[in-house]
Protein backbone atom coordinates (compact mmCIF):
# COMPACT_ATOMS: atom_id res chain seq x y z
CA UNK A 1 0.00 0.00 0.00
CA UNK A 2 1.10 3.40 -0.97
CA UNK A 3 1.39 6.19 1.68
CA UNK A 4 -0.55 8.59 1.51
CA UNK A 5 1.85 11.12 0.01
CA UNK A 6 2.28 9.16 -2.96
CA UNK A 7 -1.42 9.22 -4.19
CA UNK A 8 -1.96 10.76 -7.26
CA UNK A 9 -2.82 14.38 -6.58
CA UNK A 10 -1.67 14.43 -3.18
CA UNK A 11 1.01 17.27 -4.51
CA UNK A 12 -1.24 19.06 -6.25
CA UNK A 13 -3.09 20.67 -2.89
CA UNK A 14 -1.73 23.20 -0.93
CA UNK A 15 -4.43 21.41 1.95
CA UNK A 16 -4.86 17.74 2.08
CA UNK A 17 -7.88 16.57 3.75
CA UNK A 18 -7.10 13.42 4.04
CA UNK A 19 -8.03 11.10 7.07
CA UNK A 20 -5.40 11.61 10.24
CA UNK A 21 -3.63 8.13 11.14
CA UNK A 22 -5.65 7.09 13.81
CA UNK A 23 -8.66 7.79 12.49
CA UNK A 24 -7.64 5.63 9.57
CA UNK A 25 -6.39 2.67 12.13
CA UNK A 26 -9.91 2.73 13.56
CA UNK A 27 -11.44 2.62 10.18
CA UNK A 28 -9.22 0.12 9.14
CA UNK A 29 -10.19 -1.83 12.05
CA UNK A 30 -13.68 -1.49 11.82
CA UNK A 31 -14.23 -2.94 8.26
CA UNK A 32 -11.87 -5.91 9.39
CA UNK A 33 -14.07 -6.66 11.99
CA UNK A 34 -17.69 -6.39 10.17
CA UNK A 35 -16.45 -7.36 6.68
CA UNK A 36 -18.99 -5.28 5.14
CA UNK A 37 -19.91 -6.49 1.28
CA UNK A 38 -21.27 -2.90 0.59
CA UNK A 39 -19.71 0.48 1.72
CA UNK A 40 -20.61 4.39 0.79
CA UNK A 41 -18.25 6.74 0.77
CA UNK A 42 -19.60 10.43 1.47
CA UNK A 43 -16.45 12.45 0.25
CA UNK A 44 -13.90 10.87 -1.57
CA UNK A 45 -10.89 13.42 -2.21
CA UNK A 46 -8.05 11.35 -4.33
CA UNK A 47 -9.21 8.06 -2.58
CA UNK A 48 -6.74 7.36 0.29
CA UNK A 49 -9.72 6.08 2.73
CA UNK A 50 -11.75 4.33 0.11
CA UNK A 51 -8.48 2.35 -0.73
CA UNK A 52 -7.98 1.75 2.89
CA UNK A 53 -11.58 0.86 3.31
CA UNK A 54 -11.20 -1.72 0.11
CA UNK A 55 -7.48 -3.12 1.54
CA UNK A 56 -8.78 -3.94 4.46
CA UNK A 57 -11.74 -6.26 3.34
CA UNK A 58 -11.57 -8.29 0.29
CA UNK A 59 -14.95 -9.12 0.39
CA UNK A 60 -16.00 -5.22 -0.08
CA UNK A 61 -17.01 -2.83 -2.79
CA UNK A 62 -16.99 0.74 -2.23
CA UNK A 63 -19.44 3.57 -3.88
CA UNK A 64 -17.90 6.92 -2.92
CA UNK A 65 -19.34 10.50 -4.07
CA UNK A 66 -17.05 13.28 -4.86
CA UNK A 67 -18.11 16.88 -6.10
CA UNK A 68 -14.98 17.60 -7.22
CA UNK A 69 -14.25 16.40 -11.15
CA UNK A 70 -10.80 16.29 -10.84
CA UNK A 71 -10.34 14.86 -7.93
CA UNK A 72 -12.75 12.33 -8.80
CA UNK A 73 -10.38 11.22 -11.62
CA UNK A 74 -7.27 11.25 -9.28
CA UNK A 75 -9.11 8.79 -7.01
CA UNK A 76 -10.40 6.76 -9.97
CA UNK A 77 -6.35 6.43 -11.03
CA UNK A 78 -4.99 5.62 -7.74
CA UNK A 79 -7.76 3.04 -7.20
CA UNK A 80 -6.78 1.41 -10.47
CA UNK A 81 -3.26 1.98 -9.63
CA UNK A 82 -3.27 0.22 -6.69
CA UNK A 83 -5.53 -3.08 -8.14
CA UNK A 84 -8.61 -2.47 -6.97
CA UNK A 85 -10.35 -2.14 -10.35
CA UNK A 86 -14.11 -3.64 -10.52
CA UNK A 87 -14.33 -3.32 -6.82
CA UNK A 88 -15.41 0.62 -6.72
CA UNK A 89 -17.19 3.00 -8.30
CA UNK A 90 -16.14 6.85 -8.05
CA UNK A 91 -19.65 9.17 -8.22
CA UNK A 92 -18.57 12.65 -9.49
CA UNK A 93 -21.59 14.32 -8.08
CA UNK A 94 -23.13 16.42 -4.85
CA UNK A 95 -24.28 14.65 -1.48
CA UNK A 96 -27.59 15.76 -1.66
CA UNK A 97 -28.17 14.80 -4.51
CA UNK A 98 -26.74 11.30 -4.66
CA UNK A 99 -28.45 10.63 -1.44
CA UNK A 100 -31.93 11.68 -2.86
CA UNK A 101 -32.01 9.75 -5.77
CA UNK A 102 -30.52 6.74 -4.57
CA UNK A 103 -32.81 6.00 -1.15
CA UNK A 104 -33.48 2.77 -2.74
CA UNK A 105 -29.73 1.26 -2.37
CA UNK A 106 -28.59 -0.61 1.04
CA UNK A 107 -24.87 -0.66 2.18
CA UNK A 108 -23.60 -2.62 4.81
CA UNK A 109 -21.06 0.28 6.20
CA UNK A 110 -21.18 4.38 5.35
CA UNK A 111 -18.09 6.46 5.85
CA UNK A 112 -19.18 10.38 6.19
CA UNK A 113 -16.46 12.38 5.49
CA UNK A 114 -18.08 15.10 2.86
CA UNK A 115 -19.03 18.83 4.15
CA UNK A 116 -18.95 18.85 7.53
CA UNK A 117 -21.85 21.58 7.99
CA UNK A 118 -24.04 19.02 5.74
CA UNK A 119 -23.73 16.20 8.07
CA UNK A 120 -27.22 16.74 10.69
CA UNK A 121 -28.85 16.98 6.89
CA UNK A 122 -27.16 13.77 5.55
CA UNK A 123 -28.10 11.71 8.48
CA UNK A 124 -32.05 10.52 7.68
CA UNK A 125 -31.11 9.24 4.44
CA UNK A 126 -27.98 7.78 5.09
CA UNK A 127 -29.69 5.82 8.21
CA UNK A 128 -32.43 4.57 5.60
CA UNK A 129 -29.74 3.28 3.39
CA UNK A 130 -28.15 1.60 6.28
CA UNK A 131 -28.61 -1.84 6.78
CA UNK A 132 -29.71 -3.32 9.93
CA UNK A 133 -26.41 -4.34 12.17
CA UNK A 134 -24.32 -1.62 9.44
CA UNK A 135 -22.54 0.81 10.84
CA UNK A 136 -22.04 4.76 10.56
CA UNK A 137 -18.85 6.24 10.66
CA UNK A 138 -18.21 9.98 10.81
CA UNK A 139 -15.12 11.78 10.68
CA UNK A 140 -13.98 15.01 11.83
CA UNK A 141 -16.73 15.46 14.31
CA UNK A 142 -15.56 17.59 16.81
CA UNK A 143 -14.17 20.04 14.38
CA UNK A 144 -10.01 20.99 15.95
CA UNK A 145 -12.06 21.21 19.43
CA UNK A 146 -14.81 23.91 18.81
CA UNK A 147 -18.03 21.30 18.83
CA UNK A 148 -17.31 20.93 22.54
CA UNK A 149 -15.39 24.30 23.16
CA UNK A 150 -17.51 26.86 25.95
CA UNK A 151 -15.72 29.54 24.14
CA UNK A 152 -17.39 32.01 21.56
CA UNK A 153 -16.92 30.48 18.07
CA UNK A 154 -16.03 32.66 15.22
CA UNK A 155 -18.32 33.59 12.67
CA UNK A 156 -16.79 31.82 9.73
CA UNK A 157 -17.32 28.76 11.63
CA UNK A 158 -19.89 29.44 13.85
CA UNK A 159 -23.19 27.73 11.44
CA UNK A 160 -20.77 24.70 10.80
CA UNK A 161 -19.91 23.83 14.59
CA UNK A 162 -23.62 24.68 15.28
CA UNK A 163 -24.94 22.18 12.80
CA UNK A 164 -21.87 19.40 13.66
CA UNK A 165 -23.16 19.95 17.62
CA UNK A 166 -26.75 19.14 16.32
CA UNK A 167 -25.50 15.79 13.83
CA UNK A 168 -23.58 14.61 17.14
CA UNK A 169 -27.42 15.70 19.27
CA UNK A 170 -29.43 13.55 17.05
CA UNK A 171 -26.94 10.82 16.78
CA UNK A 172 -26.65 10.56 20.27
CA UNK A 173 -30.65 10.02 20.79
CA UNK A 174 -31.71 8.29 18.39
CA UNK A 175 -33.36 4.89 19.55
CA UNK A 176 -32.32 3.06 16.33
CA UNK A 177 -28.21 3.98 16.86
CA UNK A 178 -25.82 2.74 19.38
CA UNK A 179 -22.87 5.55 18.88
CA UNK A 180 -19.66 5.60 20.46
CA UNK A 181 -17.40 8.69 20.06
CA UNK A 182 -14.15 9.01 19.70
CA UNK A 183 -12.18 12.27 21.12
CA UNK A 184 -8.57 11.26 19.33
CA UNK A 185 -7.50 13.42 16.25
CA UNK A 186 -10.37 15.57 15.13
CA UNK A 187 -12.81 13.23 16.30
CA UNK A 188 -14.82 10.11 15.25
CA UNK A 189 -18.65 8.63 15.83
CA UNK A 190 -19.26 5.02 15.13
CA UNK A 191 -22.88 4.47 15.05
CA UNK A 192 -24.53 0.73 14.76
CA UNK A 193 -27.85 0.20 13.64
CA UNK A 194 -29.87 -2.09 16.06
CA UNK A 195 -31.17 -5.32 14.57
């Protein structure tokens, strides 16, 4: 497996959002241990996670969405690059919209790593396309420390920490989800759906 820094496109960013190491580890870990057959990807970048996602479980395809055209096509290379041909299937379009049309589709495991400030929105569909016993993974929850900071948040950043701290609300109560979250890195929920 390449590192990260070697992907396609990596070089080409002045900012990489790419997952942090543990985050990954846990991820990694995750799909090892429920061997999901279908996964969704919300926010694919140049495809380091996906590729993680598909190394870890041989058994898995990944669908992941990405906005972005270009990096869409680095992803599609590196996946190819790195063997994983006819076991994904890059989506160059927008969240919402993906989501919307495709409420019919089941996955087994959903990694939500797209717009952060989109996530309280994302989560009714994505819980309908989850499959009883999947699991919901979120990254980047607690946003460098401001979901849970007391302290006055910025404007710039004020509607996306407001709408994270609702996501992480509605997680946390709903009857149908048994989440865990994780305070390493920029943080991490794991939800399960109850059987």
């Amino acid at each position: 497996m390449k590192s990260k820094e070697e992907f396609f496109g990596f070089e080409d960013h002045e900012y990489n959002p790419i997952v942090r190491s543990e985050s990954i580890k846990l991820l990694s870990s995750l799909i090892e241990k429920h061997k999901p057959k279908q996964i969704l990807e919300i926010g694919t970048y140049i495809g380091y996670s996906a590729s993680v996602m598909l190394a870890s479980f041989s058994g898995s395809f990944v669908t992941t969405i990405e906005k972005n055209k270009e990096n869409a096509e680095c992803a599609v290379k590196n996946l190819k690059e790195l063997g994983f041909e006819g076991r994904f299937e890059v989506v160059n379009a927008d969240a919402s919209d993906f989501l919307i049309e495709n409420q019919n589709k089941k996955f087994d495991f959903i990694f939500l790593d797209g717009p952060k400030g989109q996530y309280v929105r994302y989560l009714p569909y994505l819980k309908n396309m989850l499959n009883e016993g999947g699991v919901l993974v979120a990254d980047d929850i607690l946003f460098y420390g401001l979901v849970r900071s007391q302290q006055k948040i910025e404007h710039k950043h004020r509607s996306l920490v407001n709408n994270l701290r609702k996501f992480l609300e509605v997680l946390q109560n709903d009857k149908d989800l048994e989440t865990v979250i994780y305070d390493f890195e920029n943080g991490m929920s794991v939800s399960v759906k109850k059987m």
